[in-house]
Protein backbone atom coordinates (compact mmCIF):
# COMPACT_ATOMS: atom_id res chain seq x y z
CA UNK A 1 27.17 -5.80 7.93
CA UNK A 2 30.28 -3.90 6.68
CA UNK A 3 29.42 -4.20 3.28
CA UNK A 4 25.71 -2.66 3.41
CA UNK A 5 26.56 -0.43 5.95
CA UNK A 6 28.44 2.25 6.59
CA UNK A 7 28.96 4.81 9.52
CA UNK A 8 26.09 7.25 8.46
CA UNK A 9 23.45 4.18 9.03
CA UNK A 10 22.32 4.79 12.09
CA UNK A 11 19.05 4.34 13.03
CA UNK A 12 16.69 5.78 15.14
CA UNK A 13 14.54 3.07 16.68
CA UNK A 14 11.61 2.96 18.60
CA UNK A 15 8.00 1.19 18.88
CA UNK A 16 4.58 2.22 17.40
CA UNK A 17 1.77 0.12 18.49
CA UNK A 18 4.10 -2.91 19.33
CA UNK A 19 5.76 -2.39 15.92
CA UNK A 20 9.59 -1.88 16.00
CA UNK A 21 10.03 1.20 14.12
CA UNK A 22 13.67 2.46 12.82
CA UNK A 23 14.03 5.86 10.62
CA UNK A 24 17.30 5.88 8.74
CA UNK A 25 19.25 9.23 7.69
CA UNK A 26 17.81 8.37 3.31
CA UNK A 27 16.31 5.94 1.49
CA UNK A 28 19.72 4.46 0.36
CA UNK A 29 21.08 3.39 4.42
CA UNK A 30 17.76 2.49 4.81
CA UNK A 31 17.66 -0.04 2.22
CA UNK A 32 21.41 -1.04 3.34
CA UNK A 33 19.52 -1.79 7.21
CA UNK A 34 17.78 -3.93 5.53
CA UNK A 35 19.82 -5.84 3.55
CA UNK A 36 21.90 -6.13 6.55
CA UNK A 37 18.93 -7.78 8.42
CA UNK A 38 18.84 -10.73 5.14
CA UNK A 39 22.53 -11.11 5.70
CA UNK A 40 22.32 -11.64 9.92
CA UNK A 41 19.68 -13.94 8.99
CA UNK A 42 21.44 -15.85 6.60
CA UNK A 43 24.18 -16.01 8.79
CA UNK A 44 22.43 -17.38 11.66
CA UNK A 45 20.45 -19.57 9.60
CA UNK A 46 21.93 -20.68 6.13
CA UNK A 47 18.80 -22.08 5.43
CA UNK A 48 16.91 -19.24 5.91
CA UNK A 49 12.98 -19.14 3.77
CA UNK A 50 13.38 -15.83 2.77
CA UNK A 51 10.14 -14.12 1.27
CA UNK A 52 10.74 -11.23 -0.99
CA UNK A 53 8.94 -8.69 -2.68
CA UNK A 54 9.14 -6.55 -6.11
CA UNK A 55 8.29 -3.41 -7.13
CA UNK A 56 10.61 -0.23 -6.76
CA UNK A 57 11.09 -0.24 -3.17
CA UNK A 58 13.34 -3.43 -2.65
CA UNK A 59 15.66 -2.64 -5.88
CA UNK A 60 18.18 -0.88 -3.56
CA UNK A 61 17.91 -3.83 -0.94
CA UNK A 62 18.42 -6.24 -3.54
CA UNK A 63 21.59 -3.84 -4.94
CA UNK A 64 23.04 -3.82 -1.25
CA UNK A 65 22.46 -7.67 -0.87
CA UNK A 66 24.26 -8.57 -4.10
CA UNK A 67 27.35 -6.33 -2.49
CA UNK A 68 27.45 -8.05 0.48
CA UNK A 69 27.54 -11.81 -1.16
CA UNK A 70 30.54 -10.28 -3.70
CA UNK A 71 32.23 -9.00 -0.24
CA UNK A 72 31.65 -12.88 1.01
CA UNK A 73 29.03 -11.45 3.77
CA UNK A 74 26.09 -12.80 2.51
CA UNK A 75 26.04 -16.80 1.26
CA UNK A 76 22.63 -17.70 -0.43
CA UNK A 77 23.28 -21.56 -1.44
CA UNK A 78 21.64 -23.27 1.04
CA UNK A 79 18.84 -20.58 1.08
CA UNK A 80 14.96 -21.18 -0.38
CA UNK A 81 13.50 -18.07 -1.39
CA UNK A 82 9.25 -17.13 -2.22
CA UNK A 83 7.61 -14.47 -3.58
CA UNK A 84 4.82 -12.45 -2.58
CA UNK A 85 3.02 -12.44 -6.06
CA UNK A 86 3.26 -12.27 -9.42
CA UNK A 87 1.05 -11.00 -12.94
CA UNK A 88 -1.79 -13.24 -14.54
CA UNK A 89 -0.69 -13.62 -18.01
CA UNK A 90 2.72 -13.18 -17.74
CA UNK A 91 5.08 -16.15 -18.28
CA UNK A 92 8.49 -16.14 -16.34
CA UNK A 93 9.80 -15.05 -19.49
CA UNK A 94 7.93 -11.93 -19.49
CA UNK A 95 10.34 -9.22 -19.16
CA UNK A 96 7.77 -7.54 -17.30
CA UNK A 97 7.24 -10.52 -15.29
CA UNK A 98 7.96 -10.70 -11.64
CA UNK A 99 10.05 -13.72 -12.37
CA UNK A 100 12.40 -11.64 -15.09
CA UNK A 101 12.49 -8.86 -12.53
CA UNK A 102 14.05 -10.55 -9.73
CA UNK A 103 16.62 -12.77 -11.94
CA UNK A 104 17.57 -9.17 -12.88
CA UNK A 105 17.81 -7.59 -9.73
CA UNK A 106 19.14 -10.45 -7.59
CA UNK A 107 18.95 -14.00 -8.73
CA UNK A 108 21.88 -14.05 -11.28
CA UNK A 109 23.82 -11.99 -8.91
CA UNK A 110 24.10 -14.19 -5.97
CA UNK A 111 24.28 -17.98 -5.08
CA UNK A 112 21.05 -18.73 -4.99
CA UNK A 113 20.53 -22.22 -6.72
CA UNK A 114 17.21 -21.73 -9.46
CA UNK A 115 15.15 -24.38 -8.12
CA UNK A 116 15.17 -22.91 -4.80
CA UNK A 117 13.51 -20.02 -6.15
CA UNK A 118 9.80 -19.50 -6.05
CA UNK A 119 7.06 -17.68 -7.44
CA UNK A 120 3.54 -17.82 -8.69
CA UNK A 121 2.99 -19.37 -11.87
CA UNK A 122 1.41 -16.15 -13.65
CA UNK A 123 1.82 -17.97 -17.34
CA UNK A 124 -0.45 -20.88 -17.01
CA UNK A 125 -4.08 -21.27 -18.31
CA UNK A 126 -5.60 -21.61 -15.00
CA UNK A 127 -3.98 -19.22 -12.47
CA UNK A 128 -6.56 -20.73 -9.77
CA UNK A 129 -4.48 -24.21 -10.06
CA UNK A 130 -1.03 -21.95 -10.15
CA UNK A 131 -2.33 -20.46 -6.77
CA UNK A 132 -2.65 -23.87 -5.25
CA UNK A 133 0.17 -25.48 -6.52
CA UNK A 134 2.19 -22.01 -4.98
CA UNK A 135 0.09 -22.53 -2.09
CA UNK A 136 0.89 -26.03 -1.44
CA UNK A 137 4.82 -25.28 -1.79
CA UNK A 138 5.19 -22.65 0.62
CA UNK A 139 3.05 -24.46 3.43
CA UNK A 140 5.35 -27.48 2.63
CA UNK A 141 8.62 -25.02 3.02
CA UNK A 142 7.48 -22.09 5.02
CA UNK A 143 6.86 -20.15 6.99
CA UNK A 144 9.02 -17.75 5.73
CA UNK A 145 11.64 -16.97 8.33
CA UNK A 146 12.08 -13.47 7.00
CA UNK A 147 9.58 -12.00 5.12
CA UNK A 148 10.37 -8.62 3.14
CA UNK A 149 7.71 -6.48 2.12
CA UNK A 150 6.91 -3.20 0.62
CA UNK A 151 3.59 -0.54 1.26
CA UNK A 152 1.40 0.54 -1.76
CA UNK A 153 0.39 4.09 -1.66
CA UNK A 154 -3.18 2.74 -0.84
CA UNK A 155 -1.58 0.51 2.22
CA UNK A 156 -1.84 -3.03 0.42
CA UNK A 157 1.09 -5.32 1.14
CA UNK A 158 1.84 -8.34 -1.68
CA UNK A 159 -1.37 -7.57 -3.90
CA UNK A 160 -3.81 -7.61 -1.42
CA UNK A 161 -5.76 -4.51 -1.84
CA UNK A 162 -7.85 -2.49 0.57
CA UNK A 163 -10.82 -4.10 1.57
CA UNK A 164 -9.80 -7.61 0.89
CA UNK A 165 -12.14 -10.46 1.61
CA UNK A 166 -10.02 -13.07 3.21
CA UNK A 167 -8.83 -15.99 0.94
CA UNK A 168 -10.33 -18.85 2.01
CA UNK A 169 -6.66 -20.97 1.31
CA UNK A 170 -3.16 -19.04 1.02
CA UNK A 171 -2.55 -17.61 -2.66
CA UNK A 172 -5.17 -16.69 -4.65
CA UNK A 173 -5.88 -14.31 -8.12
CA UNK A 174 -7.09 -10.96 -7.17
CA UNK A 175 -8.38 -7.80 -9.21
CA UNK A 176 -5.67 -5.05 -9.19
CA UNK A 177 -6.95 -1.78 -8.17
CA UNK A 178 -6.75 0.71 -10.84
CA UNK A 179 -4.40 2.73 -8.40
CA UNK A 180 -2.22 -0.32 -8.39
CA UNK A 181 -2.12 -0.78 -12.01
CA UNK A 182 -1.21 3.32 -12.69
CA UNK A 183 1.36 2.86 -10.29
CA UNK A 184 3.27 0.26 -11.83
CA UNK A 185 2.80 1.66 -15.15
CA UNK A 186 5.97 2.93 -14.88
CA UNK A 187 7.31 -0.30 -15.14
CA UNK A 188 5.63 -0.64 -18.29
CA UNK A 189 7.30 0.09 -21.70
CA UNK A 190 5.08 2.46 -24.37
CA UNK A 191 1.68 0.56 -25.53
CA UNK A 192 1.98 -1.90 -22.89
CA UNK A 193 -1.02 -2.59 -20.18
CA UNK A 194 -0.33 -3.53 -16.71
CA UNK A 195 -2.49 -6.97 -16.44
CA UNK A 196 -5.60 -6.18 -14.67
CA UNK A 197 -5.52 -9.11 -12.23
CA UNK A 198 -2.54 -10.96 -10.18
CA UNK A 199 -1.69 -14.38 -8.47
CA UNK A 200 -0.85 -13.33 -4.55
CA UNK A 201 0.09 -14.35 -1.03
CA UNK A 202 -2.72 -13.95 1.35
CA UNK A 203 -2.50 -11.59 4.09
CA UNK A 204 -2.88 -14.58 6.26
CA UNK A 205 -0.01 -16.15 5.00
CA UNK A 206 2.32 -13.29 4.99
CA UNK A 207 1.26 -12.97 8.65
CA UNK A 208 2.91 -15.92 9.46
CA UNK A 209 6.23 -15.27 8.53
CA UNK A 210 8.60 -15.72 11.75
CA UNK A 211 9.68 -12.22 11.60
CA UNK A 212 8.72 -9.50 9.05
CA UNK A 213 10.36 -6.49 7.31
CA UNK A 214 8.58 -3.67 5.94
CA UNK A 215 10.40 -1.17 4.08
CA UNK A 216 8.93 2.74 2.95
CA UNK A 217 11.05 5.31 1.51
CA UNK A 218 10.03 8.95 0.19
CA UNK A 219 7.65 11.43 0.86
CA UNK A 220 4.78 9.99 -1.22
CA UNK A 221 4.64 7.05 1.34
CA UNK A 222 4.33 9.24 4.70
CA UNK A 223 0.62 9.41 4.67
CA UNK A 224 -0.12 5.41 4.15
CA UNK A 225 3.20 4.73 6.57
CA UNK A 226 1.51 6.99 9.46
CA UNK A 227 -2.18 5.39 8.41
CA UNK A 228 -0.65 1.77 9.04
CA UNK A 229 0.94 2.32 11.97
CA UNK A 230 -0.75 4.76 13.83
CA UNK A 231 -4.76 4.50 12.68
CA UNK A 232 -6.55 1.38 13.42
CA UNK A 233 -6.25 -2.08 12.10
CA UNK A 234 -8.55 -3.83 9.42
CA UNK A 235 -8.77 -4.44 5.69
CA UNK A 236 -8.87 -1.00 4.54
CA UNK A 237 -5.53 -0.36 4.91
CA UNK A 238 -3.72 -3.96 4.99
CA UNK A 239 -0.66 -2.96 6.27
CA UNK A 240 -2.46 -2.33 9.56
CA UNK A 241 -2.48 -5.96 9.67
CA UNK A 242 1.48 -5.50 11.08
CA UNK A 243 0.08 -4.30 13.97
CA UNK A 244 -0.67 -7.57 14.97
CA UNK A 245 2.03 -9.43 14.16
CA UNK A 246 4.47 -10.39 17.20
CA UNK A 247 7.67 -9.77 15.47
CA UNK A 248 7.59 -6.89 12.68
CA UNK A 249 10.28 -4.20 12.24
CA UNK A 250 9.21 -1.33 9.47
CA UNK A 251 12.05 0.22 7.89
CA UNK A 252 11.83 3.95 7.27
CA UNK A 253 13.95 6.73 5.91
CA UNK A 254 13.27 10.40 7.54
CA UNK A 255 10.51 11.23 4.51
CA UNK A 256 8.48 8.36 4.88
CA UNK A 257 8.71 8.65 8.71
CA UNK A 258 7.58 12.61 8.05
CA UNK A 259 3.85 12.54 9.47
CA UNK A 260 4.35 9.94 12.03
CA UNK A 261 3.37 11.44 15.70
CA UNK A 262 6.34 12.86 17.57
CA UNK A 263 7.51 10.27 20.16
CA UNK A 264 6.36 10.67 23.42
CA UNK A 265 8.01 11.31 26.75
């Protein structure tokens, strides 16, 4: 994509336990790779289900994607977007909300028409019936044909945190870990709290997106990156759970790809 991409974004690909793996030069081509791989889709499918993520990692994908619809290389209309989660408590008028945060970093930037644009309900009294009305949406919609996601320090992917029990249906509210919660902090303006609990997508669910995206940048994310790919799969580190899946690429720049094993051969 000429837009998110330039001449220095060359990646290094190959497979880790059937996962495509691709280390970029730094954390900003990176994020252009993958804003390049919303725009193919979008061009080969205009009608893409897109499922995105928040947090700090996609902020730069989400930068490089609103470049490419200004340069006329990325058209949104006719796309439906969900998200992976979203805070118990918080309205969509939250600023802190995961609702505020992506009409920030992406919806009022492209052509993306509001009511194709999902998320959890975190605002309503009884985030159990948010999490089945979500629920109910997606399976009418989805599967997601590209699903974006990010990697918590402690491996959990949407808000499903290690050692998840899983949900019996698709989204469902789940107790933050307190690692979590001091991570996002940041976030987080002076005498605020980070809500203790969250609406989210179900591993399950995320599993079975069409294809899959996982994006890591920095040094701090080498250990959990090299955990998930490399150690064995199960609950207590979720992002393990890519292992399985039959079409996953995971999106690297050369720090978060630091303690993976040298390739072989």
């Amino acid at each position: 994509m000429r837009a998110a991409a330039n001449a220095a974004d060359v990646a290094e690909g190959r497979f880790v336990q059937g996962v495509c793996v691709k280390v970029l030069p730094s954390a900003a081509a990176a994020e252009r790779h993958v804003a390049a791989l919303f725009a193919e889709q979008l061009r080969r499918k205009p009608d893409s289900v897109l499922g995105l993520a928040t947090g700090g990692t996609p902020v730069g994908v989400y930068r490089a994607l609103v470049a490419a619809h200004r340069a006329g290389e990325a058209d949104l209309g006719r796309a439906r977007t969900f998200n992976l989660d979203e805070y118990a408590g918080l309205a969509p008028d939250h600023p802190q909300s995961y609702a505020a945060y992506m009409r920030q970093h992406l919806f009022d930037h492209v052509n993306l028409p509001p009511e194709r644009t999902h998320l959890p309900d975190g605002g309503v009294a009884d985030a159990a019936v948010a999490c089945r009305l979500y629920d109910a949406l997606y399976r009418h919609y989805g599967p997601a044909d590209l699903q974006l996601l990010g990697i918590g320090l402690n491996g959990h992917i949407g808000f499903n945190e290690p050692g998840f029990a899983p949900a019996p249906g698709g989204t469902h509210v789940v107790r933050l870990d307190e690692s979590t919660r001091q991570a996002n902090a940041r976030f987080f303006g002076a005498g605020e709290t980070v809500p203790e609990y969250a609406l989210t997508m179900s591993a399950g669910r995320i599993m079975q997106a069409r294809s899959i995206v996982l994006l890591a940048t920095g040094a701090a994310k080498a250990a959990i990156v090299a955990r998930a790919l490399e150690g064995p799969i199960g609950t207590d580190c979720p992002a393990s759970l890519l292992q399985l899946h039959p079409d996953a690429t995971v999106v690297l720049d050369r720090e978060a790809a630091g303690e993976l094993a040298p390739e072989r051969g």
